[in-house]
C-alpha atoms as a PDB file:
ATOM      1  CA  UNK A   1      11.447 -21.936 -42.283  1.00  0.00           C
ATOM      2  CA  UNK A   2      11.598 -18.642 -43.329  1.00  0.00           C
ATOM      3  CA  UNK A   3      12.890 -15.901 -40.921  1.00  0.00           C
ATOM      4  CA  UNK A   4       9.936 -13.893 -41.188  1.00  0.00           C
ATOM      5  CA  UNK A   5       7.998 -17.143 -40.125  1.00  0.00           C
ATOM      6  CA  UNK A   6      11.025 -17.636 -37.219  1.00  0.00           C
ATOM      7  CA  UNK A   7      10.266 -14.515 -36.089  1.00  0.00           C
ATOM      8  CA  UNK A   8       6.407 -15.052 -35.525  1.00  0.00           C
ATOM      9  CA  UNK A   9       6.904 -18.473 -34.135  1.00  0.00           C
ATOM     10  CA  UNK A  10       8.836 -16.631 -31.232  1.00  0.00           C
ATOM     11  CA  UNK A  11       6.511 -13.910 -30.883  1.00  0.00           C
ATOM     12  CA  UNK A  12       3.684 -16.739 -30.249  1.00  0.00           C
ATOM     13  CA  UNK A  13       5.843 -19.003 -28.028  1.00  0.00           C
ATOM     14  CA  UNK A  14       6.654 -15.897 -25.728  1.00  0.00           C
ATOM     15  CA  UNK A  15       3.004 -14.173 -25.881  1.00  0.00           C
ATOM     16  CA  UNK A  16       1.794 -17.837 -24.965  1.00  0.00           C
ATOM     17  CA  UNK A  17       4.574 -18.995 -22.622  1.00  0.00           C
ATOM     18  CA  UNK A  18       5.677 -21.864 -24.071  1.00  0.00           C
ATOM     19  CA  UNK A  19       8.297 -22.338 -26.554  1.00  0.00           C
ATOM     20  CA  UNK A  20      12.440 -23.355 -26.054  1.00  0.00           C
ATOM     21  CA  UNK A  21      12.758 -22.104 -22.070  1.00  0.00           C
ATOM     22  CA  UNK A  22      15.159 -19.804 -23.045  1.00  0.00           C
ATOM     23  CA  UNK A  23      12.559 -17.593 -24.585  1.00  0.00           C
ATOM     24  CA  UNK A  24       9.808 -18.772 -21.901  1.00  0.00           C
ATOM     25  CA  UNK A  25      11.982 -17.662 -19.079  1.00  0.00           C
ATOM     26  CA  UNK A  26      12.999 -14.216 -20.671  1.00  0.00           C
ATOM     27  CA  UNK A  27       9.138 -13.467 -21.097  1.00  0.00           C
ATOM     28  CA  UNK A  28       8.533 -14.333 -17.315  1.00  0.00           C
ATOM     29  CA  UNK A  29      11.202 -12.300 -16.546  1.00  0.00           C
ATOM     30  CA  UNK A  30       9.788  -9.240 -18.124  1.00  0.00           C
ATOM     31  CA  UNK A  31       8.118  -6.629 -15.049  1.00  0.00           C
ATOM     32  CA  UNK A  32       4.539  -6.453 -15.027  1.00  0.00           C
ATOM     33  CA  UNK A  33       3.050  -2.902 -15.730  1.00  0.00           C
ATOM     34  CA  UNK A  34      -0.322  -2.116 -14.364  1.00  0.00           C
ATOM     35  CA  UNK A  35      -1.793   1.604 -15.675  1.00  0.00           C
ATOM     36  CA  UNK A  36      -4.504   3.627 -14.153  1.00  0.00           C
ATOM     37  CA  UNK A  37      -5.062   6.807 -15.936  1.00  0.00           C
ATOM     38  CA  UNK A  38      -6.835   9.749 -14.313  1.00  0.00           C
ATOM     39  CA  UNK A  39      -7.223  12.424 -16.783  1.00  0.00           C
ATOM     40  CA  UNK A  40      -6.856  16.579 -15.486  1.00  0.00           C
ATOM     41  CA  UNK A  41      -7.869  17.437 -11.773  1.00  0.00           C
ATOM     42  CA  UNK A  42      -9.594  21.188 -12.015  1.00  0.00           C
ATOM     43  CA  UNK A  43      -7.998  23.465  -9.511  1.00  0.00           C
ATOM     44  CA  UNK A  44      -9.499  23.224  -6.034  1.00  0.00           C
ATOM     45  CA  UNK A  45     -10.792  19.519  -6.719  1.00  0.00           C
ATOM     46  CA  UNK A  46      -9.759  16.416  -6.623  1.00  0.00           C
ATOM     47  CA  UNK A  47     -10.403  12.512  -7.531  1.00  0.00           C
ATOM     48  CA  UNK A  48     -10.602   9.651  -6.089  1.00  0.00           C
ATOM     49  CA  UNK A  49     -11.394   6.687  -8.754  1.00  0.00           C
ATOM     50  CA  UNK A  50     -10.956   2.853  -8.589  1.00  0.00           C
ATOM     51  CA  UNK A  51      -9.389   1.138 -11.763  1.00  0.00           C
ATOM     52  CA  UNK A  52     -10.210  -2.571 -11.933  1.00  0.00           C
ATOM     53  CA  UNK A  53      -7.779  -4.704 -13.398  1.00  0.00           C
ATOM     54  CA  UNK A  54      -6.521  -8.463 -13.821  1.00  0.00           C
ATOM     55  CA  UNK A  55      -2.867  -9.813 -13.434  1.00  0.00           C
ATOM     56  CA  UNK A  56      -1.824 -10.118 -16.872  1.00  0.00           C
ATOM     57  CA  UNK A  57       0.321 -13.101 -17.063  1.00  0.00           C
ATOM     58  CA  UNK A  58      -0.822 -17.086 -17.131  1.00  0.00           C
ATOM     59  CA  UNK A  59       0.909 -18.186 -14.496  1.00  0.00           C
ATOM     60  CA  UNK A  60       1.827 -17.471 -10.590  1.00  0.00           C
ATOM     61  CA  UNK A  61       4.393 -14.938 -10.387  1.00  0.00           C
ATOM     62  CA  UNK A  62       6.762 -14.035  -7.725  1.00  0.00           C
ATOM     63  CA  UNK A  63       7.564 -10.031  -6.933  1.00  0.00           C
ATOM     64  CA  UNK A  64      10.728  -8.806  -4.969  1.00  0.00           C
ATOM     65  CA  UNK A  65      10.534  -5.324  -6.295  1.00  0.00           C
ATOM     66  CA  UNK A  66       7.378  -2.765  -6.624  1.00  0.00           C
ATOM     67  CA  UNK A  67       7.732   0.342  -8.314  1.00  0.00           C
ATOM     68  CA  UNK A  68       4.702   2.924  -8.318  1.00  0.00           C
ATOM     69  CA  UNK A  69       5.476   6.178 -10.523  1.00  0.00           C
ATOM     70  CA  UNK A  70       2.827   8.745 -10.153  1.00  0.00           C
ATOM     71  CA  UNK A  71       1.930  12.125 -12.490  1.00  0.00           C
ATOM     72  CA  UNK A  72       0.295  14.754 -10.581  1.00  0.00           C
ATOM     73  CA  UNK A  73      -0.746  16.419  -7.125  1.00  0.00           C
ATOM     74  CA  UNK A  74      -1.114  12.635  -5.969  1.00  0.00           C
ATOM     75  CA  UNK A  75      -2.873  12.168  -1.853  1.00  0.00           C
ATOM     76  CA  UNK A  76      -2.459   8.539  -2.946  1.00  0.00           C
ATOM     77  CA  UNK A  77      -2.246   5.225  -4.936  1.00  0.00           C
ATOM     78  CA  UNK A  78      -2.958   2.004  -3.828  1.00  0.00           C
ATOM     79  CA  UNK A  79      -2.994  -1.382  -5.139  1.00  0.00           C
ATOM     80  CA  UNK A  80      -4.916  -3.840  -4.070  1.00  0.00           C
ATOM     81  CA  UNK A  81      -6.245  -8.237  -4.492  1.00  0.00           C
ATOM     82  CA  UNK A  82      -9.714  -9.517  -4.071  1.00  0.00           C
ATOM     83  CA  UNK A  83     -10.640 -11.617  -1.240  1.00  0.00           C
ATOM     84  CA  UNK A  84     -12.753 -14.302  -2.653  1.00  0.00           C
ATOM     85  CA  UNK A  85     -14.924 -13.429  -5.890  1.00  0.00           C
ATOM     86  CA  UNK A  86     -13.955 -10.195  -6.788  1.00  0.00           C
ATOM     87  CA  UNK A  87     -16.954  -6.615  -6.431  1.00  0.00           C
ATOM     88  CA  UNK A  88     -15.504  -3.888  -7.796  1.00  0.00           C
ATOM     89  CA  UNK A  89     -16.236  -0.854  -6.284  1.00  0.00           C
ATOM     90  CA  UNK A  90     -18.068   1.941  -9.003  1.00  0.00           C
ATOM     91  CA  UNK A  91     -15.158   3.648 -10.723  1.00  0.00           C
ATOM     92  CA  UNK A  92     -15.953   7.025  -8.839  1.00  0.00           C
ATOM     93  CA  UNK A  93     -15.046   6.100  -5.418  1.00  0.00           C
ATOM     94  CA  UNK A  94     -14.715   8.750  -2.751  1.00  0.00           C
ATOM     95  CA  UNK A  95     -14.117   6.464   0.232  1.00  0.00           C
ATOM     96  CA  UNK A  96     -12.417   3.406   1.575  1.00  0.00           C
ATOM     97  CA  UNK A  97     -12.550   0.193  -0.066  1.00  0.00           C
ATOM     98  CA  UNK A  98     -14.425  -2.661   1.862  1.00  0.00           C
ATOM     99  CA  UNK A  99     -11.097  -4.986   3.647  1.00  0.00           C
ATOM    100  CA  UNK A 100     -13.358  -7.765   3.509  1.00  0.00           C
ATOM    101  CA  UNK A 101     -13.419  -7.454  -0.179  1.00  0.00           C
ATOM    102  CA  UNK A 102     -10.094  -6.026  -1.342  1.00  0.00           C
ATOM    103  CA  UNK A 103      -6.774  -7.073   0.746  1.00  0.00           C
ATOM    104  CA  UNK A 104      -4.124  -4.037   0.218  1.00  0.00           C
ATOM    105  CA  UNK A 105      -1.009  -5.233  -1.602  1.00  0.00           C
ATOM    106  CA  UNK A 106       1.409  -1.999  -1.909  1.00  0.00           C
ATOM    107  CA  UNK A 107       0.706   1.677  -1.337  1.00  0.00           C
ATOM    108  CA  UNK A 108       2.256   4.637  -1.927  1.00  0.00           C
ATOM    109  CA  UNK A 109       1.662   8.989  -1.762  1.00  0.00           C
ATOM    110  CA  UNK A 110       5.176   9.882  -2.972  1.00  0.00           C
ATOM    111  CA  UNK A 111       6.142  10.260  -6.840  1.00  0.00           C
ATOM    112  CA  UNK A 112       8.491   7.695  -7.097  1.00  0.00           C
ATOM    113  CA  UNK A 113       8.673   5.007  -5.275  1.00  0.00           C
ATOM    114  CA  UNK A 114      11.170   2.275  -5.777  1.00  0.00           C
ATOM    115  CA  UNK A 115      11.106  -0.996  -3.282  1.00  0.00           C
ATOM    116  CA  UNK A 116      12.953  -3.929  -2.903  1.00  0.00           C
ATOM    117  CA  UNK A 117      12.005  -6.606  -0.448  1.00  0.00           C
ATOM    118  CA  UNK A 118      14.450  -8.226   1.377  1.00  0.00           C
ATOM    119  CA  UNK A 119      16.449 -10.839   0.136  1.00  0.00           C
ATOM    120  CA  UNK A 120      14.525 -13.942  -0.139  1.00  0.00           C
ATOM    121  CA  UNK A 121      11.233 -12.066   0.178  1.00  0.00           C
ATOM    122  CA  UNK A 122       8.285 -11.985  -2.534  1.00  0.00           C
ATOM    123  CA  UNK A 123       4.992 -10.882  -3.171  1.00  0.00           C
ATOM    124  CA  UNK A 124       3.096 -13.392  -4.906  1.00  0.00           C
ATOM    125  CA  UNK A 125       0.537 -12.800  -7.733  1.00  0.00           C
ATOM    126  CA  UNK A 126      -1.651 -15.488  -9.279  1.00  0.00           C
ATOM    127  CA  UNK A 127      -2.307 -16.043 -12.793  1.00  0.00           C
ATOM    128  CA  UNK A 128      -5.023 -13.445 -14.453  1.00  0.00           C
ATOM    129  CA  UNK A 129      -5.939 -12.347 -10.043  1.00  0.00           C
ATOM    130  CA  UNK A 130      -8.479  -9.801 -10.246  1.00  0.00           C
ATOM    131  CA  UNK A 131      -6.939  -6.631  -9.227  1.00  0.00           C
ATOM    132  CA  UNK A 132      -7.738  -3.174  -7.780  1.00  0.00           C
ATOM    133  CA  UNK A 133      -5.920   0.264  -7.849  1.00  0.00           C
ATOM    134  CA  UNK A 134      -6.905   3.281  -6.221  1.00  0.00           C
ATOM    135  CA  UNK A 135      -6.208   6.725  -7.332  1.00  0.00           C
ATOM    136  CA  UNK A 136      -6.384   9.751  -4.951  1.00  0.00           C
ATOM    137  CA  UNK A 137      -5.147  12.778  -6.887  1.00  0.00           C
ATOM    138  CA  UNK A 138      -6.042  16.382  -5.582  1.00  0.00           C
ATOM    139  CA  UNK A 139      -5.255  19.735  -6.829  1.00  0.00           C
ATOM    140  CA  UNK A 140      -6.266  22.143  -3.725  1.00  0.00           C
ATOM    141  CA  UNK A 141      -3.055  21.537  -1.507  1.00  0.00           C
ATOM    142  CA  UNK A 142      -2.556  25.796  -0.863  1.00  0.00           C
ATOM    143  CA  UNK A 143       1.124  25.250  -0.263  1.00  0.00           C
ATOM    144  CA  UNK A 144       1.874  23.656  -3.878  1.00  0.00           C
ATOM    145  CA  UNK A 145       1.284  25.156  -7.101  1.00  0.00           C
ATOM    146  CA  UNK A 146      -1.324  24.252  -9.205  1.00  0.00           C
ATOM    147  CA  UNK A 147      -0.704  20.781 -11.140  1.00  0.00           C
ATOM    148  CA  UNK A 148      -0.871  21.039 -14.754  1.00  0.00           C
ATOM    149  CA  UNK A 149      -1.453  18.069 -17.723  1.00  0.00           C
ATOM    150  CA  UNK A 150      -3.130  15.141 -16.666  1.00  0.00           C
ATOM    151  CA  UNK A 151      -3.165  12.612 -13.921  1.00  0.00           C
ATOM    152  CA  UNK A 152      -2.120   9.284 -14.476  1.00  0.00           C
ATOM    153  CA  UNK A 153      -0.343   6.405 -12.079  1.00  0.00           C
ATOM    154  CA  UNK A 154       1.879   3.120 -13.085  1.00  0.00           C
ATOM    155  CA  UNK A 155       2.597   0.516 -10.918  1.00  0.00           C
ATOM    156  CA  UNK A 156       5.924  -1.719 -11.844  1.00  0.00           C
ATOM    157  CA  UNK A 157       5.982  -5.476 -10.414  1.00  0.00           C
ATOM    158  CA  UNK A 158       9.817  -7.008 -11.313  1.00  0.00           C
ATOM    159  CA  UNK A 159       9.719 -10.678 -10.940  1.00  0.00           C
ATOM    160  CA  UNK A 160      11.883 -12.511  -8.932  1.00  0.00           C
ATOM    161  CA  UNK A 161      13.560 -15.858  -9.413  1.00  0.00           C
ATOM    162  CA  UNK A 162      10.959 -18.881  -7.267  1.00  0.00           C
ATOM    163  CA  UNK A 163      14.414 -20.435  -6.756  1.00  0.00           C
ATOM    164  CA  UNK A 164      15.381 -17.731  -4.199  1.00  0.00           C
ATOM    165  CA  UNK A 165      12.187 -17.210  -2.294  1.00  0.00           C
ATOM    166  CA  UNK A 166      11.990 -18.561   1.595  1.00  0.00           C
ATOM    167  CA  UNK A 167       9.306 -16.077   2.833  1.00  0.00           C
ATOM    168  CA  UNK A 168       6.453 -14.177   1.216  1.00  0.00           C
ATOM    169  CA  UNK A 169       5.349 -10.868   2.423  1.00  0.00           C
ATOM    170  CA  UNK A 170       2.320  -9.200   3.909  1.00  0.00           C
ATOM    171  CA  UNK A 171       0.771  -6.201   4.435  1.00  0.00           C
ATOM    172  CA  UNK A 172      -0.760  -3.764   6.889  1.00  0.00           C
ATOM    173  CA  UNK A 173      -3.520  -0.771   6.721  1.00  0.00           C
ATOM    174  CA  UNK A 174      -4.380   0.006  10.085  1.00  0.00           C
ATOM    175  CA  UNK A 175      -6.629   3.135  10.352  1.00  0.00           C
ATOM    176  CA  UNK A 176      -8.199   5.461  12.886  1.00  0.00           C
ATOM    177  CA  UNK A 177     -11.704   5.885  12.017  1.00  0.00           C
ATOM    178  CA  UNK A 178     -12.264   7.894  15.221  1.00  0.00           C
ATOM    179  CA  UNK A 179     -10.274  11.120  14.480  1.00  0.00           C
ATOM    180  CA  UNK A 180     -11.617  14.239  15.030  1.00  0.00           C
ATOM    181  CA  UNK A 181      -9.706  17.297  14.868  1.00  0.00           C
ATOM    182  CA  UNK A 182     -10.916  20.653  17.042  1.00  0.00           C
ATOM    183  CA  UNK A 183      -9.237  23.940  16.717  1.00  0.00           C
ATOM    184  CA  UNK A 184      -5.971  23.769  18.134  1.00  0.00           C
ATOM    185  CA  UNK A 185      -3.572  21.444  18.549  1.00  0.00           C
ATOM    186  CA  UNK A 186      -4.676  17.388  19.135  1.00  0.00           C
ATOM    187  CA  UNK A 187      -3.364  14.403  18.697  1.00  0.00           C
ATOM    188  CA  UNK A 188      -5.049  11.072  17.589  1.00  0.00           C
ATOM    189  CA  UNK A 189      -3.425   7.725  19.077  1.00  0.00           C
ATOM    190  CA  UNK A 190      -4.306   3.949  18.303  1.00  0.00           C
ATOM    191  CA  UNK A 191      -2.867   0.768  18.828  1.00  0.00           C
ATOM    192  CA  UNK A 192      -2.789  -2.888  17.495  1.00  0.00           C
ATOM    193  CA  UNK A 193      -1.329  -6.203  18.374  1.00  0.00           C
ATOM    194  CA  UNK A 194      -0.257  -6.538  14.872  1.00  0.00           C
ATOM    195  CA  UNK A 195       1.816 -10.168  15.146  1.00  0.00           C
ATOM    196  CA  UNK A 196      -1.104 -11.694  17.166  1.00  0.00           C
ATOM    197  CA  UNK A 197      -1.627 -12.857  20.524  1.00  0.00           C
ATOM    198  CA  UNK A 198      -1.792 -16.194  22.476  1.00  0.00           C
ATOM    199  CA  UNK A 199      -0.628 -19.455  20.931  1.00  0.00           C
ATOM    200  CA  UNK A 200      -1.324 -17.890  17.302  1.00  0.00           C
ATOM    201  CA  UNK A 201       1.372 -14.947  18.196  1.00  0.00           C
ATOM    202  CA  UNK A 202       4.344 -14.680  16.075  1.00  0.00           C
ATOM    203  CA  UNK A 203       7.481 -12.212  15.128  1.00  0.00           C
ATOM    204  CA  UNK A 204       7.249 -10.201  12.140  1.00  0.00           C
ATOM    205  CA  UNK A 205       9.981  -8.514  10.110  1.00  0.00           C
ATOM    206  CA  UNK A 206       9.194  -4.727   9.085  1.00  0.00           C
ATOM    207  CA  UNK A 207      10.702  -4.236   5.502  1.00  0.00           C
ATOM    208  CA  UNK A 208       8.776  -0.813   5.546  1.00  0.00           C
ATOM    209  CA  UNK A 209       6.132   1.754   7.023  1.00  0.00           C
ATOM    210  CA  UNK A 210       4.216   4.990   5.821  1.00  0.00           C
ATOM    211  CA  UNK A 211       2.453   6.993   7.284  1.00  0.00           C
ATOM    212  CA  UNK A 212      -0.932   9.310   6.050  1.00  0.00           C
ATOM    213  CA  UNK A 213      -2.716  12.353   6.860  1.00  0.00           C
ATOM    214  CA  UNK A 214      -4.263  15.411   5.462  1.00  0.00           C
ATOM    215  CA  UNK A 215      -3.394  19.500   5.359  1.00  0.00           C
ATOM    216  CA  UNK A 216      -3.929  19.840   9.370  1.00  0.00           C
ATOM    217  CA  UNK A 217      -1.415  16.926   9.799  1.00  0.00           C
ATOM    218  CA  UNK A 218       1.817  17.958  11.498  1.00  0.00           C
ATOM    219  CA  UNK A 219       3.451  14.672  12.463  1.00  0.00           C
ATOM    220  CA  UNK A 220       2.869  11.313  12.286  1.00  0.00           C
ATOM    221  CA  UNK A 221       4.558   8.743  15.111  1.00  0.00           C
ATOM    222  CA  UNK A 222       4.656   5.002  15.532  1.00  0.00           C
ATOM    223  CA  UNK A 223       5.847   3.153  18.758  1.00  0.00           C
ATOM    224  CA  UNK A 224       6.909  -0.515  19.493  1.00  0.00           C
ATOM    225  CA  UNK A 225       4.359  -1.676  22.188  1.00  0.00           C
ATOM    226  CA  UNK A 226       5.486  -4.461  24.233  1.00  0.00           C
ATOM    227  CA  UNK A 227       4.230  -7.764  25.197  1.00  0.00           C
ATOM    228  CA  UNK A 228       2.899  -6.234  28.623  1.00  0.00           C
ATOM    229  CA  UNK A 229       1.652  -3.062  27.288  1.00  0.00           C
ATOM    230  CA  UNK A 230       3.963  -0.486  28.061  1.00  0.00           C
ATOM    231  CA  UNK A 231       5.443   1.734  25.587  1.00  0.00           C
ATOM    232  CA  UNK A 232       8.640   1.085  23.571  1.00  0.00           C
ATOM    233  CA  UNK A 233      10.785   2.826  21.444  1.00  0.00           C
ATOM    234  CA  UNK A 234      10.006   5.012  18.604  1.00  0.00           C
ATOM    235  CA  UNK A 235      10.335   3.539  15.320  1.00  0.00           C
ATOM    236  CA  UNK A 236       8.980   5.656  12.581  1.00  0.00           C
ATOM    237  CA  UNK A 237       8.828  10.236  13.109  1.00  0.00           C
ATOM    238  CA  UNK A 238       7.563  12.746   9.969  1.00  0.00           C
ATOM    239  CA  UNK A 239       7.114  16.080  11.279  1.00  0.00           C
ATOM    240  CA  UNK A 240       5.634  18.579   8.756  1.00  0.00           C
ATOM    241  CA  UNK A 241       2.373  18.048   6.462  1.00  0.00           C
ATOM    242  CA  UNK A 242       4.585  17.045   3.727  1.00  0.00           C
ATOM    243  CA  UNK A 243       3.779  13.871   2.673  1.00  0.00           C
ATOM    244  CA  UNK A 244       5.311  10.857   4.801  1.00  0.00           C
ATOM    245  CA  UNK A 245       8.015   9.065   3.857  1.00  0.00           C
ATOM    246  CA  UNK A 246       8.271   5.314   2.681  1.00  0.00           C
ATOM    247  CA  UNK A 247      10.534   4.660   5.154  1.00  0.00           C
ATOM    248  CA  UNK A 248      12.397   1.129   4.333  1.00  0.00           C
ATOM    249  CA  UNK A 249      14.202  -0.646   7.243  1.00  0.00           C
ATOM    250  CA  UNK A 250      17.276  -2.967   5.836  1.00  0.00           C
ATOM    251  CA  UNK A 251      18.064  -5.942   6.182  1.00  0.00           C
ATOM    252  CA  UNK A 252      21.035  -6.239   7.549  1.00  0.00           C
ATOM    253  CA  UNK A 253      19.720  -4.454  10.729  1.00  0.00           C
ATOM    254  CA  UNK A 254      15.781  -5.302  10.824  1.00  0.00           C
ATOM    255  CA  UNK A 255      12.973  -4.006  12.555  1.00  0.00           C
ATOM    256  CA  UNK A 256      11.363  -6.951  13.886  1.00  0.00           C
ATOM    257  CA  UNK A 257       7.896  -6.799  16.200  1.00  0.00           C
ATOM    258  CA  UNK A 258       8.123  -9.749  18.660  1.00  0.00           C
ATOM    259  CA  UNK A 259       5.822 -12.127  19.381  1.00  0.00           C
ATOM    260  CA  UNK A 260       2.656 -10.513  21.456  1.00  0.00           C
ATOM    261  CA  UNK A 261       4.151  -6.955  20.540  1.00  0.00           C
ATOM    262  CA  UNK A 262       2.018  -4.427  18.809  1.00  0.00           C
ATOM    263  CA  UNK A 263       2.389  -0.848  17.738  1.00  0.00           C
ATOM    264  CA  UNK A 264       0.548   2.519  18.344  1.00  0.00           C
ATOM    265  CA  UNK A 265       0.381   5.133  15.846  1.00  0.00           C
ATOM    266  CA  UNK A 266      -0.234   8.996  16.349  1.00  0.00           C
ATOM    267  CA  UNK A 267      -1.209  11.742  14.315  1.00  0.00           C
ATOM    268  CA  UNK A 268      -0.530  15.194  15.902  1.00  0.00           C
ATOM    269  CA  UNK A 269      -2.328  17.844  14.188  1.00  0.00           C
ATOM    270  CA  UNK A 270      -2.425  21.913  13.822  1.00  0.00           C
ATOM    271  CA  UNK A 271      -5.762  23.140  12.803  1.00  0.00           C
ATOM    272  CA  UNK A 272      -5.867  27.015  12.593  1.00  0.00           C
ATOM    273  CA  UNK A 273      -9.773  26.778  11.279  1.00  0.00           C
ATOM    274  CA  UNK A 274     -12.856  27.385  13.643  1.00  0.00           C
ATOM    275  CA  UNK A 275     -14.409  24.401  12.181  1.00  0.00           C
ATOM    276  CA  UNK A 276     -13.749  20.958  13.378  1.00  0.00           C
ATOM    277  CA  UNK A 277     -12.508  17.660  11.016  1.00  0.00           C
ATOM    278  CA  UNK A 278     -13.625  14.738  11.805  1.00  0.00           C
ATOM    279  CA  UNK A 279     -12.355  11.438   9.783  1.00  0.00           C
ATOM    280  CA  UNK A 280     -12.985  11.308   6.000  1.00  0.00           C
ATOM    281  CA  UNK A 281     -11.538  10.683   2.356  1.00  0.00           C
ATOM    282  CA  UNK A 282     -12.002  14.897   1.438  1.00  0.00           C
ATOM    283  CA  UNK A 283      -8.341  16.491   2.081  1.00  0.00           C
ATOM    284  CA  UNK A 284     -10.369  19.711   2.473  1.00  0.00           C
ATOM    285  CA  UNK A 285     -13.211  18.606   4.696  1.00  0.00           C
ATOM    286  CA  UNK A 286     -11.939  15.497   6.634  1.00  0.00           C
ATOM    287  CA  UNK A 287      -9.302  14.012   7.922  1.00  0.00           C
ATOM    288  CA  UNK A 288      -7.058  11.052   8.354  1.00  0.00           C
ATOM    289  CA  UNK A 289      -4.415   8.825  10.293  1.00  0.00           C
ATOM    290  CA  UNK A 290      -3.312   5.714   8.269  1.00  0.00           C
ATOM    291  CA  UNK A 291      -0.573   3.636   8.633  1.00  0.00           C
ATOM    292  CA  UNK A 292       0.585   1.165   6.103  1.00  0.00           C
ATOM    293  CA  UNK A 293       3.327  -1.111   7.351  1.00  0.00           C
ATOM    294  CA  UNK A 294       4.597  -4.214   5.080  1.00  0.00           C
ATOM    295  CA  UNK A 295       6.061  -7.366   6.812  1.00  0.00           C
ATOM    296  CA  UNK A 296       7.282 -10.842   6.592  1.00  0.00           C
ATOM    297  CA  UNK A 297       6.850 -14.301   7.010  1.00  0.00           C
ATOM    298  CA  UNK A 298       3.351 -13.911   6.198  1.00  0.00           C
ATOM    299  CA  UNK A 299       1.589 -17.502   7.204  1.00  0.00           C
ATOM    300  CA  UNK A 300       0.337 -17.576   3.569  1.00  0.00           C
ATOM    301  CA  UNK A 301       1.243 -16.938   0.927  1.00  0.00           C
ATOM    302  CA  UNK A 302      -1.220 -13.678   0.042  1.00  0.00           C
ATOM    303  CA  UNK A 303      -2.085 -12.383   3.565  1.00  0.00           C
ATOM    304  CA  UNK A 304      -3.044  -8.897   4.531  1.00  0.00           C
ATOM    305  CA  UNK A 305      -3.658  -7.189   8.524  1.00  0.00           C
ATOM    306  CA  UNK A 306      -6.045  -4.762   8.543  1.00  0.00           C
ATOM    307  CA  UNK A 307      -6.538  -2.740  12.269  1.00  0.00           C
ATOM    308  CA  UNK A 308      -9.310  -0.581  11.745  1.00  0.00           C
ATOM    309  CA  UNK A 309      -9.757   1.563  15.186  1.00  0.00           C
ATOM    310  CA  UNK A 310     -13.537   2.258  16.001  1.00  0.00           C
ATOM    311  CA  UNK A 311     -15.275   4.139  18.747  1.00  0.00           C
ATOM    312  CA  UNK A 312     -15.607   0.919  20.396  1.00  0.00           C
ATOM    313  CA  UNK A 313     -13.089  -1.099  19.826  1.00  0.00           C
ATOM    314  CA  UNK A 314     -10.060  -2.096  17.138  1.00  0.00           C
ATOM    315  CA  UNK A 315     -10.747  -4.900  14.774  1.00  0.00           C
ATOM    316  CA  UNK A 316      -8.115  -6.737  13.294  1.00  0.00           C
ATOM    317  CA  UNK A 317      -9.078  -8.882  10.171  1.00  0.00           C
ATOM    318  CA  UNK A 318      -6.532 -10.900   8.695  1.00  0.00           C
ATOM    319  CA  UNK A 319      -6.881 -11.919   4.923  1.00  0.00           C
ATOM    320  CA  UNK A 320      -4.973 -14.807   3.632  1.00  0.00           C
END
């Protein structure tokens, strides 16, 4: 055989993942690189756009490290799984996606972000899963200059070896969709009994959280609640608008929820306008209080808590 033929042979055996499992297991190994590209944000404005996509490899694939990379005034990325038959949302897509429809996967509103699960701990990704990311970039922040070139995102899965796995990992949105922010200074509070109650509760390991809010946001708090309600100690502070950081907890000294416990998350605001903000996707016009949280063992394999805090009550909806 020819070494141009050679050559092709082990272009096709590593494009189609099958060949001597030398080459197989050198193309598995190769990170995953999801795009979404957002194009120039006018001054003043902003985008919010949903980029559907589909895991690229054939088979399952294990994750211990997610890097997002973002170019831009970015409010936010997030990447996110179907639940059952996948609806994309239209590309132009000003609000939240529907949790019964998308499960949340990573998230980030920093530039870089770089994250490694604890040892043992994966994400898992099925072969060709339908996919979503979410772009938030804005160009109106008044404290930052004015972003130049265009907006883009990339989102980095590095896979891990299936031999080392013993847990997969999970992850949390829990929002306030109550907020409303008068003149002055207010804060919003929520909580959720994130690891369950009864029979069905269990401990979770926190490998991170994030916080989110919008211009008026001055700092963002979570709490340990314990099993009887009271208050516990803080476990996450950002005080300033600038955005919140990823804030990873190792694992040689974990952050772990105990059975029954929950959290409660507050958003202290400063709003200097005569106009009041009630909750929204608009930076200008609306506001927020998110927390994303990302945990282990989940009790499958692709699971997903999502605490949504209504007038009336919280919901928690669990995707698996």
């Amino acid at each position: 055989m020819s070494t141009h033929r050679s050559i092709l042979w082990i272009l096709a055996a590593v494009t189609l993942g099958f060949g001597p499992p030398s080459i197989a297991a050198a193309a598995t190994l190769r990170p995953v690189v999801l795009d979404a590209y957002v194009g120039h944000v006018k001054r003043d404005g902003e985008k919010q756009l949903c980029h559907p996509r589909r895991f690229p490899r054939r088979e399952p694939l294990e994750v211990n490290r997610v890097e997002m990379r973002l170019h831009g005034e970015s409010h936010h990325v997030h990447l996110y799984r179907a639940v059952g038959d996948p609806e994309y949302p239209p590309h132009n897509c000003p609000f939240a996606v529907d949790f019964s429809k998308w499960a949340l996967v990573a998230a980030t509103q920093n530039e870089a972000l770089d994250w490694q699960l604890h040892p043992g701990v994966s994400i898992l990704f099925e072969p060709h899963q339908p996919l979503l990311i979410q772009t938030h970039f804005n160009n109106d922040n008044p404290d930052a200059p004015e972003a130049r070139g265009a907006a883009s995102a990339r989102v980095v899965l590095h896979p891990a070896n299936p031999a080392t796995v013993t847990a997969h990992g999970g992850a949390l949105f829990a929002q306030d969709r109550t907020v409303r922010v008068p003149p002055g200074s207010t804060t919003a509070t929520s909580r959720c009994v994130v690891t369950g109650e009864g029979a069905a509760a269990r401990d979770l390991t926190i490998m991170a959280f994030t916080g989110h809010y919008h211009y008026r946001g001055v700092e963002f708090e979570v709490y340990r609640v314990n099993v009887d309600g009271s208050l516990g100690e803080r476990i996450y502070d950002h005080q300033g608008y600038d955005d919140p950081p990823f804030q990873q907890y190792p694992a040689d000294s974990p952050l772990v929820l105990h059975a029954g416990e929950g959290i409660e998350w507050r958003c202290t605001y400063q709003n200097n306008d005569p106009m009041t903000y009630e909750f929204g996707p608009n930076t200008k016009k609306n506001e927020h209080c998110n927390l994303f949280g990302f945990y282990y063992p989940a009790e499958s394999p692709q699971e997903t808590i999502d605490c949504v805090h209504t007038c009336n009550h919280t919901e928690i909806i669990v995707a698996k």
